[in-house]
Protein backbone atom coordinates (compact mmCIF):
# COMPACT_ATOMS: atom_id res chain seq x y z
CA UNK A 1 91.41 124.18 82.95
CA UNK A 2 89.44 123.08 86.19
CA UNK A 3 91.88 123.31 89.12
CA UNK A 4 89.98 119.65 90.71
CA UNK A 5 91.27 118.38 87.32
CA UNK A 6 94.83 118.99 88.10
CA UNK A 7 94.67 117.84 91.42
CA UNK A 8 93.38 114.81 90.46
CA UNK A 9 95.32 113.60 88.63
CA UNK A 10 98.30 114.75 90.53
CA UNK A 11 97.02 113.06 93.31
CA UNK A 12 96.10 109.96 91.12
CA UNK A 13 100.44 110.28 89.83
CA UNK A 14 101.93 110.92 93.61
CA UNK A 15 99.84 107.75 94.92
CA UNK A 16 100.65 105.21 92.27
CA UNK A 17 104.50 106.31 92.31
CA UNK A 18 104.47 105.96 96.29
CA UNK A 19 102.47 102.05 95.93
CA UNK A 20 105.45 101.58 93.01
CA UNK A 21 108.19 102.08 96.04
CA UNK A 22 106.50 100.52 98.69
CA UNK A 23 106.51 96.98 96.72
CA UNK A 24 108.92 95.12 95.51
CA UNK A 25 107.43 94.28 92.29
CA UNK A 26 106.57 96.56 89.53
CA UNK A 27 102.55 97.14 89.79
CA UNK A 28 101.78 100.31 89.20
CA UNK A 29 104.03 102.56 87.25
CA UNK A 30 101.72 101.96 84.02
CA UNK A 31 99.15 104.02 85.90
CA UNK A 32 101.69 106.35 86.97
CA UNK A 33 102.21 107.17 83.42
CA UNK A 34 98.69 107.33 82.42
CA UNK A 35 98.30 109.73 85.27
CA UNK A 36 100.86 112.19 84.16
CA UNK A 37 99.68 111.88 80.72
CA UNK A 38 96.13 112.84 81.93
CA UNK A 39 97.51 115.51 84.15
CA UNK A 40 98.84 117.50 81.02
CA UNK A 41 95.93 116.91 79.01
CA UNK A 42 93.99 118.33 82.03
CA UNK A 43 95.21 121.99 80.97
CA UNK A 44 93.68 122.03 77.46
CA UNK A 45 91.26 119.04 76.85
CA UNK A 46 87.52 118.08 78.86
CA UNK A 47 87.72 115.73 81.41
CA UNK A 48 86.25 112.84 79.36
CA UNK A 49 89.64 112.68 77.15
CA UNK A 50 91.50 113.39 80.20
CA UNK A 51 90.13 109.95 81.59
CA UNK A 52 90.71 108.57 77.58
CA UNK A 53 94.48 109.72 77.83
CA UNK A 54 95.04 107.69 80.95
CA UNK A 55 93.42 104.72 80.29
CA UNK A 56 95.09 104.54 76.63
CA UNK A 57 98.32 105.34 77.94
CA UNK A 58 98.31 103.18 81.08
CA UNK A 59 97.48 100.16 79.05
CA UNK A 60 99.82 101.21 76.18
CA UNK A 61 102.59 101.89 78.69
CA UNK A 62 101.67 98.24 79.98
CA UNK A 63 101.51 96.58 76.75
CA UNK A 64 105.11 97.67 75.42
CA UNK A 65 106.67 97.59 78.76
CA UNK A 66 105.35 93.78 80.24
CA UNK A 67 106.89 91.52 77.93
CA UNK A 68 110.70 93.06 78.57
CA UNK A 69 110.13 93.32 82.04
CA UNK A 70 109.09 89.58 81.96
CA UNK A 71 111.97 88.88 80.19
CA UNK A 72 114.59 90.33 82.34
CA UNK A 73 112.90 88.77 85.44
CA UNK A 74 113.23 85.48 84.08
CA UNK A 75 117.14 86.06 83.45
CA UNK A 76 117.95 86.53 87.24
CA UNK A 77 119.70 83.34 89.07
CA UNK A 78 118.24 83.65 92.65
CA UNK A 79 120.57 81.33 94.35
CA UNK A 80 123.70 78.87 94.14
CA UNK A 81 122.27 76.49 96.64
CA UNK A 82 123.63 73.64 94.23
CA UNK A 83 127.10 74.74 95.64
CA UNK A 84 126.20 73.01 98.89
CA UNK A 85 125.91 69.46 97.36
CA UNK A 86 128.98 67.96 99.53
CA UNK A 87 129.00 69.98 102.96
CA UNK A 88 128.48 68.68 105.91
CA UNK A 89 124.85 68.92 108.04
CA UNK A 90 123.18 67.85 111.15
CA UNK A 91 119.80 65.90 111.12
CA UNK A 92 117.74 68.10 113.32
CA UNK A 93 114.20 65.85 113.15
CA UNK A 94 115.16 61.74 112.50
CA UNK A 95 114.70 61.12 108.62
CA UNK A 96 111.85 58.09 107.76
CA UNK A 97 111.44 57.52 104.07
CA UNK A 98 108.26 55.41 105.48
CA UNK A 99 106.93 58.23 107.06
CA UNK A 100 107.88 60.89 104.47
CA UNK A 101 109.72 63.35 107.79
CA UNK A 102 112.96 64.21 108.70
CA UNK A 103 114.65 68.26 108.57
CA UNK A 104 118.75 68.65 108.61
CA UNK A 105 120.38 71.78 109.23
CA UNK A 106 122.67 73.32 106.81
CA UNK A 107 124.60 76.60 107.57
CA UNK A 108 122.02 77.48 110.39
CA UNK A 109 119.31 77.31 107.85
CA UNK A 110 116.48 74.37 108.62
CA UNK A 111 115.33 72.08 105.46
CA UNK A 112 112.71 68.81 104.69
CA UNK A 113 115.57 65.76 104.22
CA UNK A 114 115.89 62.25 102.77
CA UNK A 115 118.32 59.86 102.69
CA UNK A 116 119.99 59.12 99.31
CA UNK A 117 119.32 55.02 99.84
CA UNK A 118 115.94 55.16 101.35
CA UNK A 119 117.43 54.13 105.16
CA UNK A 120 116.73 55.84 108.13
CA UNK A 121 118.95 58.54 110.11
CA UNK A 122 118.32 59.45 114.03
CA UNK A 123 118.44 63.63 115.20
CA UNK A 124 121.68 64.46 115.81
CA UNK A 125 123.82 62.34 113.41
CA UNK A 126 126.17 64.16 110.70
CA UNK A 127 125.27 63.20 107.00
CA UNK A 128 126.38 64.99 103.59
CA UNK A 129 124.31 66.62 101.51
CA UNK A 130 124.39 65.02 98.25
CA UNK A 131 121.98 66.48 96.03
CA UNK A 132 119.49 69.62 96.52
CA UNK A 133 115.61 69.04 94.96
CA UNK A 134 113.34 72.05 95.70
CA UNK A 135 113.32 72.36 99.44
CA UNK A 136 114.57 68.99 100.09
CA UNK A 137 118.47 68.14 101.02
CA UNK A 138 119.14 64.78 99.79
CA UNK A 139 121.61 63.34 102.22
CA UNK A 140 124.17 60.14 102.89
CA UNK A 141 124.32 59.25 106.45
CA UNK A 142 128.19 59.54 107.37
CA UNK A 143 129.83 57.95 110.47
CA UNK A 144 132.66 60.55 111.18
CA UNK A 145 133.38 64.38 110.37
CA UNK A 146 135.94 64.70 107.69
CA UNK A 147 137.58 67.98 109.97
CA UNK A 148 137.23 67.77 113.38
CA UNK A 149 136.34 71.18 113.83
CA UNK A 150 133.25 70.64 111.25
CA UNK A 151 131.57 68.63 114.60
CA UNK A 152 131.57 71.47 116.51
CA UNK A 153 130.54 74.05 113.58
CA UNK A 154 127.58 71.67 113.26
CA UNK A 155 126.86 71.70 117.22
CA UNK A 156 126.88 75.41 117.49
CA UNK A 157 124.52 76.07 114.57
CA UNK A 158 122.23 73.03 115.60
CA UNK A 159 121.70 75.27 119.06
CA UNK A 160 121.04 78.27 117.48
């Protein structure tokens, strides 16, 4: 047992645990593993099989562990933006399908627009979102407010 051994590998373990909480992905808990795997081997085995023991068991760690984590991350619903489709915005940049421009803001929150039917819509006028695509509210230009309060919602967020 060679004392630099164990501190190596302890030092190798406290590193990749503290990377693991400082992002918000899993990256480095395989290593983690292999590190505390190596760290225990460091008391009876040479440090060649040491270095065996954490490669092996980082990458078997990572093998049986990558495909369920890939799984669960593809289960998570991120948002319920389609909820939106029917409220109320403000054109905050005038929309040109010629030109490909035009932003409307939605609940204080900016986003790329076009119109439903192609026409045109000046900053400042009301329209309803009617369907969401990517980053893009697709919106119906709409000559009144259905509330009356909703105008002034709209105003205060569009000065935000």
């Amino acid at each position: 047992m060679d004392a630099g051994q164990l501190i190596l590998w302890a030092v190798v373990f406290v590193l990749t645990v503290i990377l693991e909480l400082a992002t918000a992905q899993i990256v480095s808990i395989w290593f983690a593993a292999g590190a505390l795997a190596a760290f225990i081997a460091s008391f009876f085995l040479p440090f060649e099989a040491q270095l065996i023991i954490f490669v092996l068991v980082s990458v078997l760690f990572l093998v049986a562990t990558r495909p369920l984590l890939n799984k669960m991350k593809k289960s998570v619903i991120i948002t319920d933006i389609k909820n939106e489709i029917g409220s109320q915005a403000l054109v905050i940049e005038d929309i040109s399908e010629k030109n490909k421009t035009g932003r409307a803001r939605l609940n204080g929150v900016d986003w790329n627009a076009r119109t439903i039917d192609g026409s045109c819509v000046n900053a400042g006028e009301p329209v309803i979102v009617r369907d969401i695509t990517g980053t893009t509210l697709i919106i119906e230009k709409v000559a009144v407010f259905d509330d009356p309060d909703a105008e002034m919602d709209i105003w205060s967020k569009y000065n935000k």
